[in-house]
Protein backbone atom coordinates (compact mmCIF):
# COMPACT_ATOMS: atom_id res chain seq x y z
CA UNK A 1 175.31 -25.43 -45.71
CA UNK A 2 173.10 -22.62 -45.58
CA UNK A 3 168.87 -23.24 -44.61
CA UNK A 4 166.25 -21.47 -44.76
CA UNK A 5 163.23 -21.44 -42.53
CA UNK A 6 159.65 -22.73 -43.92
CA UNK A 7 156.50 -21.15 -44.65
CA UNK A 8 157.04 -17.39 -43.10
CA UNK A 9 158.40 -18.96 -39.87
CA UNK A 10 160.51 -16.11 -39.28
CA UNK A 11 163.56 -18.02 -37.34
CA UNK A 12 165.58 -14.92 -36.09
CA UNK A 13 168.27 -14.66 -33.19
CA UNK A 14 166.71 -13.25 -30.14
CA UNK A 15 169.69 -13.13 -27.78
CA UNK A 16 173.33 -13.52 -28.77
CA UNK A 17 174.46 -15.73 -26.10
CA UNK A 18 177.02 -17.94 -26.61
CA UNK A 19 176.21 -21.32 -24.59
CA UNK A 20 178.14 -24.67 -24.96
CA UNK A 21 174.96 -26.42 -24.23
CA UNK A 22 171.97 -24.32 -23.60
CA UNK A 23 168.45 -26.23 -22.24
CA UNK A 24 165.75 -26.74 -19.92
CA UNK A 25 163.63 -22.75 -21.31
CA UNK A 26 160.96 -22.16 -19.00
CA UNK A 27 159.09 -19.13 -19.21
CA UNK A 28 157.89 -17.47 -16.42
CA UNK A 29 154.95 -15.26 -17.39
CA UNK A 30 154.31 -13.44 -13.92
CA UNK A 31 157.65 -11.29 -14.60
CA UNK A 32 157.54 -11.62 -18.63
CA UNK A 33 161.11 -13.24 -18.68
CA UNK A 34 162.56 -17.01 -20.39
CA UNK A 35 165.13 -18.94 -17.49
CA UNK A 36 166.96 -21.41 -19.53
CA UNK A 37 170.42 -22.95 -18.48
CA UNK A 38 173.81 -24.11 -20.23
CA UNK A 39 174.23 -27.03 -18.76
CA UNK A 40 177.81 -27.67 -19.39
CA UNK A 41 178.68 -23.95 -18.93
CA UNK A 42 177.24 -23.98 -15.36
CA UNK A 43 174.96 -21.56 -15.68
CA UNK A 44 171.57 -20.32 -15.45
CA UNK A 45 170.55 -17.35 -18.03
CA UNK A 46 167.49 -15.31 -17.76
CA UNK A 47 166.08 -13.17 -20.68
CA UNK A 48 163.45 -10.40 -21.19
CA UNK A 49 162.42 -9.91 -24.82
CA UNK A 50 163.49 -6.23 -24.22
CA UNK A 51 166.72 -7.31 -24.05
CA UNK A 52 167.56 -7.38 -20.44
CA UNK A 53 169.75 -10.38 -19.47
CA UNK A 54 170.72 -11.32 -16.35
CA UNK A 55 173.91 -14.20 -15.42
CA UNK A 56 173.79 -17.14 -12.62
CA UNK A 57 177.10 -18.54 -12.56
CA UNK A 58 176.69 -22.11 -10.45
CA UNK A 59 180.11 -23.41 -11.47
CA UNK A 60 179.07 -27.23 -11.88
CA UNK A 61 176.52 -28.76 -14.41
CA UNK A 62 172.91 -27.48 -14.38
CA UNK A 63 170.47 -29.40 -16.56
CA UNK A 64 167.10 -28.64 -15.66
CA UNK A 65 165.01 -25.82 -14.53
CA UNK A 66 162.02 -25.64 -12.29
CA UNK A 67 159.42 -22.68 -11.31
CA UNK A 68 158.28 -22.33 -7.71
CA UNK A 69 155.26 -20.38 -6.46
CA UNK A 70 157.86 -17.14 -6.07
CA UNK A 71 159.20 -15.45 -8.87
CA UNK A 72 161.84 -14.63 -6.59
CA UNK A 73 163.52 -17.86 -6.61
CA UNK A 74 163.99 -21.00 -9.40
CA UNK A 75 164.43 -24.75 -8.55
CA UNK A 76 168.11 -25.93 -10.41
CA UNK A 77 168.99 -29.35 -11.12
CA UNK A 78 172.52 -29.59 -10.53
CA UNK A 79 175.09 -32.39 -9.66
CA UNK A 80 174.21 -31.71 -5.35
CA UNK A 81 170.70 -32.76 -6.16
CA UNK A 82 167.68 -29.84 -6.40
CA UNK A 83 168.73 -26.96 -5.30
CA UNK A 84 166.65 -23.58 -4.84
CA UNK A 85 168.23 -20.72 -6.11
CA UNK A 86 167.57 -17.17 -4.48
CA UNK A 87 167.84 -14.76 -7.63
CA UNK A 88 167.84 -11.65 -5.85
CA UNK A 89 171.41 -12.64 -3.76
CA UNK A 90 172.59 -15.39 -5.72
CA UNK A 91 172.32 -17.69 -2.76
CA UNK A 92 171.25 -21.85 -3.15
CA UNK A 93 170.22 -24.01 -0.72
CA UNK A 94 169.70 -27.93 -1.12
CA UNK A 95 166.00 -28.49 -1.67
CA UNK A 96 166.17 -32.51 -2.20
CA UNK A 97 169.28 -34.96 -2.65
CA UNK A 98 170.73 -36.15 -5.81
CA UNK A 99 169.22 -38.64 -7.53
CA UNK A 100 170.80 -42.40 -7.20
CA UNK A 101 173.52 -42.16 -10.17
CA UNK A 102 176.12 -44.43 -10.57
CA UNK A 103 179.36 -42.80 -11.37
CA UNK A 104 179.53 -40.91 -14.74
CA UNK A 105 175.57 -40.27 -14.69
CA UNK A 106 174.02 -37.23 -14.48
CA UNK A 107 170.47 -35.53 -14.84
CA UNK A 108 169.05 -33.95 -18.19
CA UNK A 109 165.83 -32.74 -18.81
CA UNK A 110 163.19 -31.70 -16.24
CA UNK A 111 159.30 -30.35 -16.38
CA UNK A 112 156.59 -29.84 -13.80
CA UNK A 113 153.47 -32.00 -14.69
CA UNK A 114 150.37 -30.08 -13.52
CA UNK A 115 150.57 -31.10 -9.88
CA UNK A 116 153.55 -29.90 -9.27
CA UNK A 117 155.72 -32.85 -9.29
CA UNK A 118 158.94 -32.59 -11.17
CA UNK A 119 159.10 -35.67 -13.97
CA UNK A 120 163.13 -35.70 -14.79
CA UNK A 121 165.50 -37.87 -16.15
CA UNK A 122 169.37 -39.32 -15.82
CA UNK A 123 171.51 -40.28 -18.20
CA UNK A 124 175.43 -41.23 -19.02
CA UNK A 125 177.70 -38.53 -19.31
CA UNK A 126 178.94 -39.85 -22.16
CA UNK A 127 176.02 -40.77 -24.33
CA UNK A 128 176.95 -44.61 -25.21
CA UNK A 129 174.99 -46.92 -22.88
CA UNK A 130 171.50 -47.67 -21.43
CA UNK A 131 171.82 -46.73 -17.83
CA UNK A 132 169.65 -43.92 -17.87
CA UNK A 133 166.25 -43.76 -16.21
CA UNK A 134 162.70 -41.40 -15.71
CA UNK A 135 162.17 -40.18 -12.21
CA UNK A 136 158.95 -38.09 -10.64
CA UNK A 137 159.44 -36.11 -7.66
CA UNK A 138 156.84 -35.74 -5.77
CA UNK A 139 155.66 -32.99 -3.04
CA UNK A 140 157.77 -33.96 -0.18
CA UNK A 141 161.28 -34.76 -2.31
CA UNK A 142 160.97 -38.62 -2.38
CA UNK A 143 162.11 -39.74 -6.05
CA UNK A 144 160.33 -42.39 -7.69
CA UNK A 145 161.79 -44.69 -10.65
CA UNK A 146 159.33 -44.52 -13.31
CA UNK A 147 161.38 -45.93 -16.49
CA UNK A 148 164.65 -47.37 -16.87
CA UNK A 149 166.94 -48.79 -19.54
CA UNK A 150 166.79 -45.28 -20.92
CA UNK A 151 169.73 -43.77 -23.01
CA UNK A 152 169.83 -40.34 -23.04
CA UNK A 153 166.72 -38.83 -21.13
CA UNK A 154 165.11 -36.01 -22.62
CA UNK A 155 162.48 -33.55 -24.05
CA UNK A 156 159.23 -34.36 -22.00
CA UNK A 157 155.17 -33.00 -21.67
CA UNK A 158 151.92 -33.98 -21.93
CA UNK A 159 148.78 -33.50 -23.98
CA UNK A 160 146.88 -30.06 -22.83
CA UNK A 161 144.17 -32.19 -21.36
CA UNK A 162 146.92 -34.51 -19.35
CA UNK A 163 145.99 -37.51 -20.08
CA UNK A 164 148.72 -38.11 -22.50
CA UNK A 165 152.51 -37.84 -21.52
CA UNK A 166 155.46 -37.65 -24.48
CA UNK A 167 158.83 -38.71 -23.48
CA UNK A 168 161.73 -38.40 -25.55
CA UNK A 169 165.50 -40.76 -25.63
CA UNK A 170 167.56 -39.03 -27.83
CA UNK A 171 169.80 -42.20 -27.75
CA UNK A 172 167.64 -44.69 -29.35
CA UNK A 173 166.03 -41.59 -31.26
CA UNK A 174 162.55 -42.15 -30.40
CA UNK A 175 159.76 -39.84 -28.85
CA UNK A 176 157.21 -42.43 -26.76
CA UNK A 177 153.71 -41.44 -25.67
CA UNK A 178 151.91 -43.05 -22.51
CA UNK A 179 148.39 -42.98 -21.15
CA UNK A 180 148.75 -41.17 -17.71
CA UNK A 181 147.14 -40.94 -14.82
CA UNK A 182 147.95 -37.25 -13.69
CA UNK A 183 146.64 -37.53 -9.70
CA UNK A 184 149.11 -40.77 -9.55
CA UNK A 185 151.42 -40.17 -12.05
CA UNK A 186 150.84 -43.89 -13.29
CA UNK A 187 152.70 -44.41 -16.82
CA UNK A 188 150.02 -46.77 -18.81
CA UNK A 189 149.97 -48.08 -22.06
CA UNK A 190 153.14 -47.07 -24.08
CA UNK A 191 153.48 -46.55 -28.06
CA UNK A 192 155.91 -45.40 -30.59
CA UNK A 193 155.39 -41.55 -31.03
CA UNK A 194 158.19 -41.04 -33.45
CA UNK A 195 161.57 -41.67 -34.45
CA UNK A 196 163.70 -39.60 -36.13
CA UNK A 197 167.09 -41.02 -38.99
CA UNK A 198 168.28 -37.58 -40.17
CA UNK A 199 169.70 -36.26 -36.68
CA UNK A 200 168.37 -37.09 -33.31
CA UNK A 201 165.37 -35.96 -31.42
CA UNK A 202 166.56 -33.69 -28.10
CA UNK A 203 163.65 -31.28 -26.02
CA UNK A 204 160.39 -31.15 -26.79
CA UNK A 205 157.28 -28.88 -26.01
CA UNK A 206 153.17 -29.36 -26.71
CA UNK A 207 151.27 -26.55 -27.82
CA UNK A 208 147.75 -25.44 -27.05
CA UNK A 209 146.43 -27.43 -29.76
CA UNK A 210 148.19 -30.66 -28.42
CA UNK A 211 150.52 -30.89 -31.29
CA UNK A 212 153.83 -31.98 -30.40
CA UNK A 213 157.16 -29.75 -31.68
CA UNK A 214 160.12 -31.63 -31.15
CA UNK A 215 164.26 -29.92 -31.43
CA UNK A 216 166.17 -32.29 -34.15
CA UNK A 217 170.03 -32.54 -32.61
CA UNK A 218 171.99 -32.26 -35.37
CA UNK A 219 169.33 -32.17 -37.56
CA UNK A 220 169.16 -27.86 -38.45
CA UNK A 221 165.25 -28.64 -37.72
CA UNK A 222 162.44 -28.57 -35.50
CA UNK A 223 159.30 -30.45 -36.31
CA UNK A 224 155.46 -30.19 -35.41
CA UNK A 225 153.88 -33.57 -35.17
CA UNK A 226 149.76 -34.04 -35.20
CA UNK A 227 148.63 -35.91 -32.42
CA UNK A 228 148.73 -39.02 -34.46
CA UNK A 229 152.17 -38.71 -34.41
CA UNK A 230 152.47 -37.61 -38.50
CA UNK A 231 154.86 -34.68 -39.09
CA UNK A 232 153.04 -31.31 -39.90
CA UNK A 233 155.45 -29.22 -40.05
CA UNK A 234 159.25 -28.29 -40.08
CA UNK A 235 160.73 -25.45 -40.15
CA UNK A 236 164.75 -25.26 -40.64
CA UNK A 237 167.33 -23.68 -38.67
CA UNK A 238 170.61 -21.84 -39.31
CA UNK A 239 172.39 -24.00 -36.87
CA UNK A 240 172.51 -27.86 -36.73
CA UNK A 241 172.29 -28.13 -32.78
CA UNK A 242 169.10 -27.24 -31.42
CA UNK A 243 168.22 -28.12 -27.98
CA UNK A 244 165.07 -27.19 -26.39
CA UNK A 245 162.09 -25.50 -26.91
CA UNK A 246 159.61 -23.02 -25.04
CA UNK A 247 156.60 -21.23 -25.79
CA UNK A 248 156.67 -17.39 -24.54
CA UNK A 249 155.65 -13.72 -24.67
CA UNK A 250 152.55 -12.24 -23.42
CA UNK A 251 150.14 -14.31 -25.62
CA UNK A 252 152.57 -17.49 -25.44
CA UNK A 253 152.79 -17.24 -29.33
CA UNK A 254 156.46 -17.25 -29.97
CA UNK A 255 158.12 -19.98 -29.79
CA UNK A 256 161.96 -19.94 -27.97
CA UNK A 257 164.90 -22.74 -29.16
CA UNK A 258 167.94 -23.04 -27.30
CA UNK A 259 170.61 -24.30 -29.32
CA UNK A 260 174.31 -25.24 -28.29
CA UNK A 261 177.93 -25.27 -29.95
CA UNK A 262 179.43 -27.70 -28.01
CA UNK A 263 181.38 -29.93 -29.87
CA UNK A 264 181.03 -28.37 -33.67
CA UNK A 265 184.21 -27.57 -35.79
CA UNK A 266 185.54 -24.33 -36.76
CA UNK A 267 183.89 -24.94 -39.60
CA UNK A 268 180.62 -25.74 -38.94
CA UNK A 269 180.81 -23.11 -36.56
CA UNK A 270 181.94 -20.44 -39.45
CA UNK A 271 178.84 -21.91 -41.43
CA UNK A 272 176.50 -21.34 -38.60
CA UNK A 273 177.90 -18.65 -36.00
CA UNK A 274 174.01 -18.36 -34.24
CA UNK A 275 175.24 -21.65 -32.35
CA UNK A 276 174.96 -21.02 -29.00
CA UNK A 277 172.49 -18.28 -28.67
CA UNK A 278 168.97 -18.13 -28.18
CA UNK A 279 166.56 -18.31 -31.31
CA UNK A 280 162.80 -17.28 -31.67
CA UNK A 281 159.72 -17.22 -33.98
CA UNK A 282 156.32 -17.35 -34.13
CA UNK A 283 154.77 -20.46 -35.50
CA UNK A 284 151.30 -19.50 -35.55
CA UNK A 285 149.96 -21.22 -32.38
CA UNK A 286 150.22 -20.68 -28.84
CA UNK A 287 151.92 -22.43 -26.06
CA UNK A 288 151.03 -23.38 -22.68
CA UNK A 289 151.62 -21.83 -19.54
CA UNK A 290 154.82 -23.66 -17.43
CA UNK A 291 153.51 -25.54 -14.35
CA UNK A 292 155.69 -24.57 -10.88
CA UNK A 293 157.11 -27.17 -8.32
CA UNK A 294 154.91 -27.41 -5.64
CA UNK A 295 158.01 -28.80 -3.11
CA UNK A 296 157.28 -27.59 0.08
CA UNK A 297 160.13 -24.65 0.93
């Protein structure tokens, strides 16, 4: 069950974490440090490639992770709705109500589109139906449906000149792209991106070159996809559960993948004991930098 990573790669284990269900990286380049959450552990994590870690405990699912113009505090997505997160004291305060969620719905994935607005989506807890939907919130905290019938809402971004946005169901395993209109934050006309057989496409990230790299759930992958939507590249994992993906470091060259154990057998887990933590590598292409929340405080 072993794999090995492709064409120099170098897939290595950055910080030996051990999250249920890490997501949502972000990296913050004003302070040099990667916030990433496990959502089912209730927590937020941050990381400095020096190796200094620091903890959030929130007690209740976090999905989704947004910068503001402070480094000294973090937008969370939790189950109370947007909350801001002082990381100095520890101390949150409600920034903007949940989301309308029937029972057994929660949020997943968020990201900042160059305005500031956060694009972030719902989804059931349990994975089976098509309940799920696409919201944008705007400056000013009033959520606005942009898609429904959505399974399990996921890895998001757009093109590095924004007129393209990806958007990823892991549930119907398909990545869509849509023409956008970034000053509206119009969705226009919508095509099949890609869809994935062997596993099941999860977060997703855009490099400087606009190429698309998406995380393969259960798949022990993560692929590069040309604009056209053709795979360029993948590069194999040593654990089958990959979950997001950020770009980081000084130059934005290396490439961050949170991964997750949640629900693997002793004996996958024995097979692939980096489940959980926090991997890294440098692909050989830059990232982009993360776009903050520009919510009034």
């Amino acid at each position: 069950m072993s794999r090995v990573e492709e064409d120099g790669a170098g897939v290595r284990c950055a910080w030996r974490c051990e999250t249920l269900l890490g997501e949502g990286p972000v990296w913050d380049e004003r302070i040099g440090m990667l916030y990433f959450v496990d959502l089912k552990g209730g927590a937020v994590h941050r990381w400095q490639p020096d190796g200094e870690a620091r903890t959030w405990p929130l007690g209740e699912v976090v999905s989704a992770l947004a910068l503001t113009d402070s480094p000294d505090t973090i937008h969370c997505a939790t189950s109370a709705g947007l909350e801001r997160l002082q990381l100095e004291s520890g101390a949150r305060d409600l920034v903007c109500a949940p989301l309308p969620m029937a029972p057994g719905m929660r949020t997943n994935d968020g990201k900042c589109d160059a305005l500031g607005n956060l694009w972030i989506g719902t989804m059931e807890d349990a994975e089976q139906g098509f309940a799920g939907a696409l919201y944008r919130i705007a400056p000013g905290c009033a959520p606005e449906l942009k898609l429904s019938d959505v399974g399990v809402s996921n890895g998001l971004g757009w093109s590095p000149d924004g007129s393209l946005f990806y958007y990823t169901d892991s549930l119907r395993r398909t990545i869509h792209r849509f023409e956008f209109d970034l000053a509206t934050g119009a969705l226009g006309a919508r095509s099949l991106f890609a869809e994935i057989a062997d596993g099941a496409p999860d977060g997703l990230a855009v490099d400087s070159q606009g190429y698309v790299w998406s995380a393969i759930w259960d798949g022990w992958r993560i692929l590069r996809y040309t604009p056209d939507g053709t795979i360029d590249r993948r590069i194999d994992l040593p654990v089958p559960r990959p979950t997001a993906l950020a770009f980081g470091g000084g130059d934005l060259a290396t490439l961050y993948v949170t991964t997750a154990r949640i629900g693997l057998s002793d004996a996958v887990l024995e097979a692939a004991p980096l489940s959980g933590t926090l991997l890294a590598l440098e692909p050989g292409v830059s990232g982009m930098a993360s776009h903050r929340m520009g919510l009034a405080s």
